[in-house]
N, C-alpha and C. Protein backbone atom coordinates (compact mmCIF):
# COMPACT_ATOMS: atom_id res chain seq x y z
N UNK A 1 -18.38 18.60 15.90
CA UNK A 1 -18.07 17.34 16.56
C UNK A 1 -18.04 17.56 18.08
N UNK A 2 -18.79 16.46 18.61
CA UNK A 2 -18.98 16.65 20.18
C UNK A 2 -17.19 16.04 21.04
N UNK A 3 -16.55 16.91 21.98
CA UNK A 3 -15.21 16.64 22.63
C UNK A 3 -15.79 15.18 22.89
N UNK A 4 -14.38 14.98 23.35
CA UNK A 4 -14.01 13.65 23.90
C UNK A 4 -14.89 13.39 25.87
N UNK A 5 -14.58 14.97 26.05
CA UNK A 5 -14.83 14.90 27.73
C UNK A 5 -16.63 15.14 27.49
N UNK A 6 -17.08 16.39 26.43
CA UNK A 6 -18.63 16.44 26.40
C UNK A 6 -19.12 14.91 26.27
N UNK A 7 -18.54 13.65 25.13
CA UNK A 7 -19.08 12.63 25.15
C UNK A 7 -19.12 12.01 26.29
N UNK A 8 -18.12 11.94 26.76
CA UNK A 8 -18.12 11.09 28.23
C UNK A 8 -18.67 11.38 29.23
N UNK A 9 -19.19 13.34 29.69
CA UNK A 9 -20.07 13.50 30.59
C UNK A 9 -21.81 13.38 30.18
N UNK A 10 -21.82 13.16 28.83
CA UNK A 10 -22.80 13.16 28.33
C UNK A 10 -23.34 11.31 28.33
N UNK A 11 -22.08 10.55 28.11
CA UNK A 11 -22.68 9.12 28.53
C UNK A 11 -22.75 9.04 29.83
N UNK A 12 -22.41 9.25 30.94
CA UNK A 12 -22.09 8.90 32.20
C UNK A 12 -23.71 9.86 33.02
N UNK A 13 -24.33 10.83 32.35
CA UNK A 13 -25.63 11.27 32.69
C UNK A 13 -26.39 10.62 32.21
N UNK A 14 -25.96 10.19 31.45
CA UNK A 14 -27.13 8.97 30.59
C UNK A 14 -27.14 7.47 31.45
N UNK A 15 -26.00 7.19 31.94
CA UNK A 15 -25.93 5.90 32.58
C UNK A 15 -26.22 6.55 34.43
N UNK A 16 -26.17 7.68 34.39
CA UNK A 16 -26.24 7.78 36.08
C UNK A 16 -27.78 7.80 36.60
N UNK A 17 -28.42 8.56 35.62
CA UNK A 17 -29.77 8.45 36.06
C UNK A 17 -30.78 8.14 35.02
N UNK A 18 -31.56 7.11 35.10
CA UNK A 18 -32.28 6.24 34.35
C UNK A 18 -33.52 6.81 33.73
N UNK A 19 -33.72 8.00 34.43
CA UNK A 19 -35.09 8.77 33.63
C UNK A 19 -34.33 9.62 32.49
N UNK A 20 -33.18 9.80 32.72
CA UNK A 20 -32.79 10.34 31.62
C UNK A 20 -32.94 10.14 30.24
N UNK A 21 -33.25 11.14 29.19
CA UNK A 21 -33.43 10.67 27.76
C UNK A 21 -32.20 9.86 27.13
N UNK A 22 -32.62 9.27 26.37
CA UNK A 22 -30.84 8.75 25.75
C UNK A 22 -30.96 9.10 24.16
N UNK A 23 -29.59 9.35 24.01
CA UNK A 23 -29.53 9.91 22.71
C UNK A 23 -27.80 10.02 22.49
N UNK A 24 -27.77 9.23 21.68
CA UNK A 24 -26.57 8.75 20.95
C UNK A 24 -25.58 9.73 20.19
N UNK A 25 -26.46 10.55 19.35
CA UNK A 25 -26.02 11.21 18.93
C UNK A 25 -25.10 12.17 18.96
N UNK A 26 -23.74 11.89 18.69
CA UNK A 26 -22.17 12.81 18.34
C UNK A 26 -21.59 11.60 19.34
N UNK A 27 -22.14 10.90 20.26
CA UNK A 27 -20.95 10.47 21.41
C UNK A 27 -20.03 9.27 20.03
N UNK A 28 -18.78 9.28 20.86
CA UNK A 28 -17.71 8.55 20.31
C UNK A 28 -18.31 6.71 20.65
N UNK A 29 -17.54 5.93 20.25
CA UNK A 29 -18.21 4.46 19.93
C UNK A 29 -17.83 4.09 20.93
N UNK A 30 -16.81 4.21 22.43
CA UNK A 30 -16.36 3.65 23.69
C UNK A 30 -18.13 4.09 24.63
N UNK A 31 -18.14 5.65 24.10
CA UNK A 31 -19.50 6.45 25.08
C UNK A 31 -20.56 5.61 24.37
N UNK A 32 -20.86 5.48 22.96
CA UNK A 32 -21.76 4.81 22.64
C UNK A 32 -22.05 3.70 23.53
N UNK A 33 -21.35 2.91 23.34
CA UNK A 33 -21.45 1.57 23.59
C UNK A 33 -21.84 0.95 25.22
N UNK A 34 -20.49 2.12 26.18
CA UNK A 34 -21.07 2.69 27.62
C UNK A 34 -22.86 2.65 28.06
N UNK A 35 -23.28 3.40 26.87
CA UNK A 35 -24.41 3.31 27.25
C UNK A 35 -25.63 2.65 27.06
N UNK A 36 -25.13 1.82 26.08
CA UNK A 36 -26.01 0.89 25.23
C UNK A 36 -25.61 -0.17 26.49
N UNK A 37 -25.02 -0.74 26.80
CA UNK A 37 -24.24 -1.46 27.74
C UNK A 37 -25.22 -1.47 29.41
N UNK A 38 -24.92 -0.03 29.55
CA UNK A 38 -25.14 -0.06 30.66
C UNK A 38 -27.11 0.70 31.01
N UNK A 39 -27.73 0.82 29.72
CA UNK A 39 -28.86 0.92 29.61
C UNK A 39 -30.33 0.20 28.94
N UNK A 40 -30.42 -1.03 30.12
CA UNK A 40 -31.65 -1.86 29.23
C UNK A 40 -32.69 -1.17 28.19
N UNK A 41 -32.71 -0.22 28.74
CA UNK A 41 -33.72 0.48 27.78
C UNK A 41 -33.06 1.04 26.57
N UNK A 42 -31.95 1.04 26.34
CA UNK A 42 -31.46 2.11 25.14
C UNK A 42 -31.28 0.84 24.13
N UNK A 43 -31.93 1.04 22.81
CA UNK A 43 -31.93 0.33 22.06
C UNK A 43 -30.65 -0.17 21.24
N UNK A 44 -29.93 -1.37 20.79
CA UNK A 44 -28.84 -1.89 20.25
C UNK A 44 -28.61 -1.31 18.65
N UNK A 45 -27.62 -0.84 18.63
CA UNK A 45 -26.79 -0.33 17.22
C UNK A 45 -25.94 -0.30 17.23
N UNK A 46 -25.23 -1.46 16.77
CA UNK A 46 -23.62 -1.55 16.47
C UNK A 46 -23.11 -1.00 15.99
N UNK A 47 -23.71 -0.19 15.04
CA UNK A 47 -23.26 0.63 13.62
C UNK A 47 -22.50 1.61 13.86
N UNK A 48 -21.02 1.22 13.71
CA UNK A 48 -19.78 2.13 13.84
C UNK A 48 -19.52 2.20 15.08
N UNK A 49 -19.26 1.37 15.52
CA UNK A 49 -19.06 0.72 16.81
C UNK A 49 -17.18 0.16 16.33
N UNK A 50 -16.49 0.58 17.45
CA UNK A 50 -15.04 -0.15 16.71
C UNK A 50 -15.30 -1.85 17.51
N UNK A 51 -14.56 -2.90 16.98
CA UNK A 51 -14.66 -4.09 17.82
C UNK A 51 -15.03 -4.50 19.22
N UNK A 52 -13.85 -3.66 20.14
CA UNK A 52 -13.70 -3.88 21.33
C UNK A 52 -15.10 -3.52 22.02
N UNK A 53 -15.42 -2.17 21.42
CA UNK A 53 -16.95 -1.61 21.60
C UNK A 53 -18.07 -2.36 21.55
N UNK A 54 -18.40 -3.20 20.31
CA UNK A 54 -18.82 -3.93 19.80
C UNK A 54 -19.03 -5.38 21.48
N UNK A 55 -18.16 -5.94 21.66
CA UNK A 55 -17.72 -6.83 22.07
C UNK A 55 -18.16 -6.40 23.59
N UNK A 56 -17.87 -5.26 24.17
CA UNK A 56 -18.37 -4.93 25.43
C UNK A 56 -20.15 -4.86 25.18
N UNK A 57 -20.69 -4.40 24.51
CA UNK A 57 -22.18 -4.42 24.81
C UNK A 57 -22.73 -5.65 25.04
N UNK A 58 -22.01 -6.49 23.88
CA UNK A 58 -22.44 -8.11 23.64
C UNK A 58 -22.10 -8.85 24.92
N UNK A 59 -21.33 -8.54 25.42
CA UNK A 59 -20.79 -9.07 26.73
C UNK A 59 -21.45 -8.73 28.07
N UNK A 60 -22.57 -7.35 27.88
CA UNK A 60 -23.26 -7.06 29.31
C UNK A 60 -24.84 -6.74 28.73
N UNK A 61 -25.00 -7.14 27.44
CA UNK A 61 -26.62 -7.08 27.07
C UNK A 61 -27.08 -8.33 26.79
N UNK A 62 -27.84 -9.11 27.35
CA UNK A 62 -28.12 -10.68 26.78
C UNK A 62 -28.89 -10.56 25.79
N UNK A 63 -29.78 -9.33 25.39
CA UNK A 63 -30.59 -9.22 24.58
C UNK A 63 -29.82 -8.79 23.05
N UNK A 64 -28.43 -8.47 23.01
CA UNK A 64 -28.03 -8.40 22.03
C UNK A 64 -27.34 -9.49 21.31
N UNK A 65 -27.81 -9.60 20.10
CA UNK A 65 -27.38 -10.69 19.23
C UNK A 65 -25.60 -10.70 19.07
N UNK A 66 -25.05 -11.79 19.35
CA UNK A 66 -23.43 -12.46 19.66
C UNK A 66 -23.02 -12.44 17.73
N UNK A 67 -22.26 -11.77 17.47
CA UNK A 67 -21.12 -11.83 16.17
C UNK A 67 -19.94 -11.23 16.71
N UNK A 68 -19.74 -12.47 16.52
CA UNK A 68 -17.96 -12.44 17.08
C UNK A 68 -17.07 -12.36 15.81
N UNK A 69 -17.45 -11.56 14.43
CA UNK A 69 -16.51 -11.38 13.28
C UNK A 69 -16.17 -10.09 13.61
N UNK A 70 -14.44 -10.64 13.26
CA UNK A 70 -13.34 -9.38 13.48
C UNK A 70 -13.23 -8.82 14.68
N UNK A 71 -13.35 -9.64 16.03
CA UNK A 71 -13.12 -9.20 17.13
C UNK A 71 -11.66 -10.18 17.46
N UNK A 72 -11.18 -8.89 18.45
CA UNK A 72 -9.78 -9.44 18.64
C UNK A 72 -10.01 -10.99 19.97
N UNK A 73 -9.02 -11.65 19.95
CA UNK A 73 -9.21 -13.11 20.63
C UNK A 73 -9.38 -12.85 22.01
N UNK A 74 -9.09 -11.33 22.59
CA UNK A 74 -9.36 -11.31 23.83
C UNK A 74 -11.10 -10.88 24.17
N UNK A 75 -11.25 -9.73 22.78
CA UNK A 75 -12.09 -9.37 22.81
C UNK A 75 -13.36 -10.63 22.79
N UNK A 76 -13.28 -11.73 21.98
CA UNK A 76 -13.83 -12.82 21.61
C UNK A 76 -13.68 -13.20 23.69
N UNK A 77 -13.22 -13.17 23.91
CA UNK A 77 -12.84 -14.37 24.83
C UNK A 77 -13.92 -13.95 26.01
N UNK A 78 -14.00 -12.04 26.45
CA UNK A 78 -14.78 -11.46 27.25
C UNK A 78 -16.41 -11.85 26.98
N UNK A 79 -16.44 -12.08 25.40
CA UNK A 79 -18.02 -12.20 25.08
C UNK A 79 -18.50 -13.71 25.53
N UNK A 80 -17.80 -14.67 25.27
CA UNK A 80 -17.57 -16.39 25.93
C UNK A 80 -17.55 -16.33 27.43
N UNK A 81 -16.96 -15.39 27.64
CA UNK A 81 -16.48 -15.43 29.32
C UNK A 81 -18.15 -14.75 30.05
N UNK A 82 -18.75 -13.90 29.52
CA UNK A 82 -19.78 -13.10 30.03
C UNK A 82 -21.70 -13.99 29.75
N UNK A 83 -21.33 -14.31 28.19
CA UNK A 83 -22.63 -14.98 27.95
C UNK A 83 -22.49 -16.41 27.67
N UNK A 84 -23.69 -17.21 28.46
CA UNK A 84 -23.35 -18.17 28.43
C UNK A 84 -24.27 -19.29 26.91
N UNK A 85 -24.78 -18.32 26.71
CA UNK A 85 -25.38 -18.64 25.08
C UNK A 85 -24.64 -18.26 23.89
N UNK A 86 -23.07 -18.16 24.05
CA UNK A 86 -21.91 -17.94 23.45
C UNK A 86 -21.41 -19.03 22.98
N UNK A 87 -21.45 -19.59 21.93
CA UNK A 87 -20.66 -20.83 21.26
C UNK A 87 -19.34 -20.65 22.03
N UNK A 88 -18.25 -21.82 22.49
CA UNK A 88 -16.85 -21.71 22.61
C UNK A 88 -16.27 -21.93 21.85
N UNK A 89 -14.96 -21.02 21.86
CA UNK A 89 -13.97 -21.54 20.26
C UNK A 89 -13.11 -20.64 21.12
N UNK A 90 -12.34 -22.00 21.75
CA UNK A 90 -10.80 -21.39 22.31
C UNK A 90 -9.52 -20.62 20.88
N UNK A 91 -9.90 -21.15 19.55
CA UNK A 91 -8.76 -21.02 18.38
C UNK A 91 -8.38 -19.00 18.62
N UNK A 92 -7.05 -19.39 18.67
CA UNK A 92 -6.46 -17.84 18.85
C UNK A 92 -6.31 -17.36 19.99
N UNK A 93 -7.04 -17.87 21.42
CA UNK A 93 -6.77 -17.53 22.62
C UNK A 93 -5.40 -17.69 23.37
N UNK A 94 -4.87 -16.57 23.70
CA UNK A 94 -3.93 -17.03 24.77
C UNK A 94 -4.15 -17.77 25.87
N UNK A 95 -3.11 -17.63 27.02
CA UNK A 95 -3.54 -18.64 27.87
C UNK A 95 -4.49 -17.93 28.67
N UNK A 96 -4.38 -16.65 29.04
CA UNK A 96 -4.78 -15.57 30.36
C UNK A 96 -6.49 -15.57 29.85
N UNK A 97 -6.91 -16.17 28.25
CA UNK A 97 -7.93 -15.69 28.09
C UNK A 97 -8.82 -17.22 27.71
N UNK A 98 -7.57 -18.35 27.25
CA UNK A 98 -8.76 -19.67 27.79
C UNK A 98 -8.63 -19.77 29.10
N UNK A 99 -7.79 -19.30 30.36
CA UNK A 99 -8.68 -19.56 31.55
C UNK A 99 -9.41 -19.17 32.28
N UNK A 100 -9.69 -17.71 31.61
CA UNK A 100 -10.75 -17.08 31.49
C UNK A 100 -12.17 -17.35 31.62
N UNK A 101 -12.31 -18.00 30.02
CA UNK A 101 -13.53 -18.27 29.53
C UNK A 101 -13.88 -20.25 30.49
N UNK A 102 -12.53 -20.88 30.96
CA UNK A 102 -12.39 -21.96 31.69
C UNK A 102 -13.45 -21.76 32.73
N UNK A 103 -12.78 -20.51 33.02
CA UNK A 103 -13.41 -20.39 34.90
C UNK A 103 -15.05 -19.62 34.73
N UNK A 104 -15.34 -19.10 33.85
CA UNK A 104 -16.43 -18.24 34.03
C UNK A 104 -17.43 -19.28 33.37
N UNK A 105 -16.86 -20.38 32.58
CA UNK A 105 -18.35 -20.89 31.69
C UNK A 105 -17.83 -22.71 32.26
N UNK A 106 -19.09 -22.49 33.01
CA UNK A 106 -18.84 -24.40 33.81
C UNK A 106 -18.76 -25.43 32.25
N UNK A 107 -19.55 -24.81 31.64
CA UNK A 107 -19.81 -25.78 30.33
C UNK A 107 -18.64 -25.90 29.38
N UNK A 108 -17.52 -25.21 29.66
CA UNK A 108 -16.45 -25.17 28.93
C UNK A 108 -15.84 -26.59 29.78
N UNK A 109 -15.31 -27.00 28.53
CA UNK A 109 -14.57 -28.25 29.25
C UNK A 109 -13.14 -27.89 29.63
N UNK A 110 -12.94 -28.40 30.86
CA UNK A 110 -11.47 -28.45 31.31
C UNK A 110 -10.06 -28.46 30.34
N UNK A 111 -9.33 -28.16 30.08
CA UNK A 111 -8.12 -28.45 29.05
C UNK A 111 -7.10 -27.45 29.82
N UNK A 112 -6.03 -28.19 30.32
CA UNK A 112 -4.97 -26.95 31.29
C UNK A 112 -3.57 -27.13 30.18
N UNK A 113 -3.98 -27.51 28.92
CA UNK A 113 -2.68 -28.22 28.07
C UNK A 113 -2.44 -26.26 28.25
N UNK A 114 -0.98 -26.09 27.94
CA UNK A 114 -0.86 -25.15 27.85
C UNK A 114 -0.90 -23.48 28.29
N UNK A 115 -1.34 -24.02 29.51
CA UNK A 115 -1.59 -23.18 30.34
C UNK A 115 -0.31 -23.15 31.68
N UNK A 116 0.18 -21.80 31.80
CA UNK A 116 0.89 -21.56 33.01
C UNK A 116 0.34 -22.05 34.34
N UNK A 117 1.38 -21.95 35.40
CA UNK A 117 1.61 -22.60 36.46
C UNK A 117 -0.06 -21.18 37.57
N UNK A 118 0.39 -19.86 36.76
CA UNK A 118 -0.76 -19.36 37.57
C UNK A 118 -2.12 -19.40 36.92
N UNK A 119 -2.40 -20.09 35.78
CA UNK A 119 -3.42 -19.84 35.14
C UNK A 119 -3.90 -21.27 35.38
N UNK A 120 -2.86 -22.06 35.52
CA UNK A 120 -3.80 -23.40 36.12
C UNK A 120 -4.35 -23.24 37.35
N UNK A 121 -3.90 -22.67 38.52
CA UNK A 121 -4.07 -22.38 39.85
C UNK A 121 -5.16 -21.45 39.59
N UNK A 122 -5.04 -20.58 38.89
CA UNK A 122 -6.72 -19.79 38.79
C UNK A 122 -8.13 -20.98 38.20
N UNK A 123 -7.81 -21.49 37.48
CA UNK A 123 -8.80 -22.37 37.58
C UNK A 123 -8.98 -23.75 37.90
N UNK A 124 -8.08 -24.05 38.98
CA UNK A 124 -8.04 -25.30 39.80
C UNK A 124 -8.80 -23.90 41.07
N UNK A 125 -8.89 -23.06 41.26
CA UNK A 125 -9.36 -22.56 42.75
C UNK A 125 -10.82 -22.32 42.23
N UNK A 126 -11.47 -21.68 41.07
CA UNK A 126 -12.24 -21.13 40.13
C UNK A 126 -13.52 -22.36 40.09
N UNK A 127 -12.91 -23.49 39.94
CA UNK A 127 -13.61 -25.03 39.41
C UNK A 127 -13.88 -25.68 39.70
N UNK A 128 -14.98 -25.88 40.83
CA UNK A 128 -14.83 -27.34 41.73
C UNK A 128 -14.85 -28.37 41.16
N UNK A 129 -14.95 -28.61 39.98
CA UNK A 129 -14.96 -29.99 39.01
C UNK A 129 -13.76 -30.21 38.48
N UNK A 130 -12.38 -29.28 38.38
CA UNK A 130 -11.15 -29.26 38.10
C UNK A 130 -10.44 -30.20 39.19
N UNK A 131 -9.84 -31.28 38.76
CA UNK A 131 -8.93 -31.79 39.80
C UNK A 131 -7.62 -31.18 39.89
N UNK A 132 -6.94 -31.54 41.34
CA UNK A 132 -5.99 -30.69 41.75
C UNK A 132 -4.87 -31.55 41.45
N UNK A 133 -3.84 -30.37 40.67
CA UNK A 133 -3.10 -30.84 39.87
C UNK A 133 -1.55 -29.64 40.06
N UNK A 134 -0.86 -30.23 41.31
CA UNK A 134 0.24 -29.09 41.08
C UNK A 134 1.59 -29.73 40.76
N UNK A 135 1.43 -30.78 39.72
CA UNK A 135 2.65 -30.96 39.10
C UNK A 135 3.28 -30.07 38.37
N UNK A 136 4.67 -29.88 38.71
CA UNK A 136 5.35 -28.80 37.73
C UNK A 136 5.29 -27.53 38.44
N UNK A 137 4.63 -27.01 39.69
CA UNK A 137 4.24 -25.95 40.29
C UNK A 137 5.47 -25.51 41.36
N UNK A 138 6.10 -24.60 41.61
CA UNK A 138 7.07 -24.30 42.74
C UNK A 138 5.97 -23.78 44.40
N UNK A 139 6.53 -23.69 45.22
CA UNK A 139 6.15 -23.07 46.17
C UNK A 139 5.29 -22.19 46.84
N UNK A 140 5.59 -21.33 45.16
CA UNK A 140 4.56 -20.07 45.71
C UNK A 140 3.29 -20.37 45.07
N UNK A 141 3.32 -21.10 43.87
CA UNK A 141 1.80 -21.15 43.10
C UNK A 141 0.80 -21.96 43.88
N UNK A 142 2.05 -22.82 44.81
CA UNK A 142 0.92 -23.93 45.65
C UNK A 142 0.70 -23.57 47.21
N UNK A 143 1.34 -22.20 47.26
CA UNK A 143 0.68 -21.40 47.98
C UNK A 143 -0.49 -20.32 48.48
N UNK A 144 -1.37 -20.29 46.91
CA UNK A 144 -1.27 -19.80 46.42
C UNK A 144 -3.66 -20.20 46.98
């Protein structure tokens, strides 16, 4: 079994210089994915990939196909937040992660139900189509 540090200097040569060969083989599913991620050319395999892993490639490869089963709601939320050929489905999101996906995808519709005093202010600054709304807000948020 390849270490934890061989996988990681072994993805990070793979992502530093682009003539480099790539080859998957022994790295752990964070290094996997690192490099699938961060290498157009390295071909997509989810296979044994843990979620979060999963969820980061999908989130910085447009060319990889979006399954959002059994990813955690934040994890869900980064893949919405990154591609914009991502169905939305706020169900299960906290607040930190619908205003998230609020501010990064114009096509998401506005909804501040439920959302804190700084998470509205992140996407009242985020939104030029958000109207400004600091009811309920103290001092510092509308300082802010």
């Amino acid at each position: 079994m390849v270490s934890v540090i061989n996988s990681f200097a072994r993805a990070l040569a793979m992502t530093n210089d682009p003539s480099s060969p790539i080859d998957l083989t022994g790295l752990d599913s964070e290094d996997r994915a690192y490099v699938m991620a961060h290498r157009p050319d390295c071909p997509i395999d989810m296979t044994g990939l843990d979620p979060e892993d999963r969820a980061y490639v999908m989130a910085r490869r447009p060319d990889c196909p979006i399954d959002l089963t059994d990813l955690s709601p934040s994890a869900r939320a980064t893949v919405m937040a990154r591609r914009p050929d991502c169905p939305i489905d706020m169900t299960g999101l906290d607040q930190d992660d619908r205003a998230r996906v609020i501010i990064h995808r114009p096509d998401c519709p506005i909804d501040m139900t439920g959302l804190g005093p700084f998470n509205r202010i992140r996407v009242m600054a985020h939104r030029p189509d958000c109207p400004i709304d600091f009811t309920g807000m103290g001092a510092y948020e509308r300082s802010i």
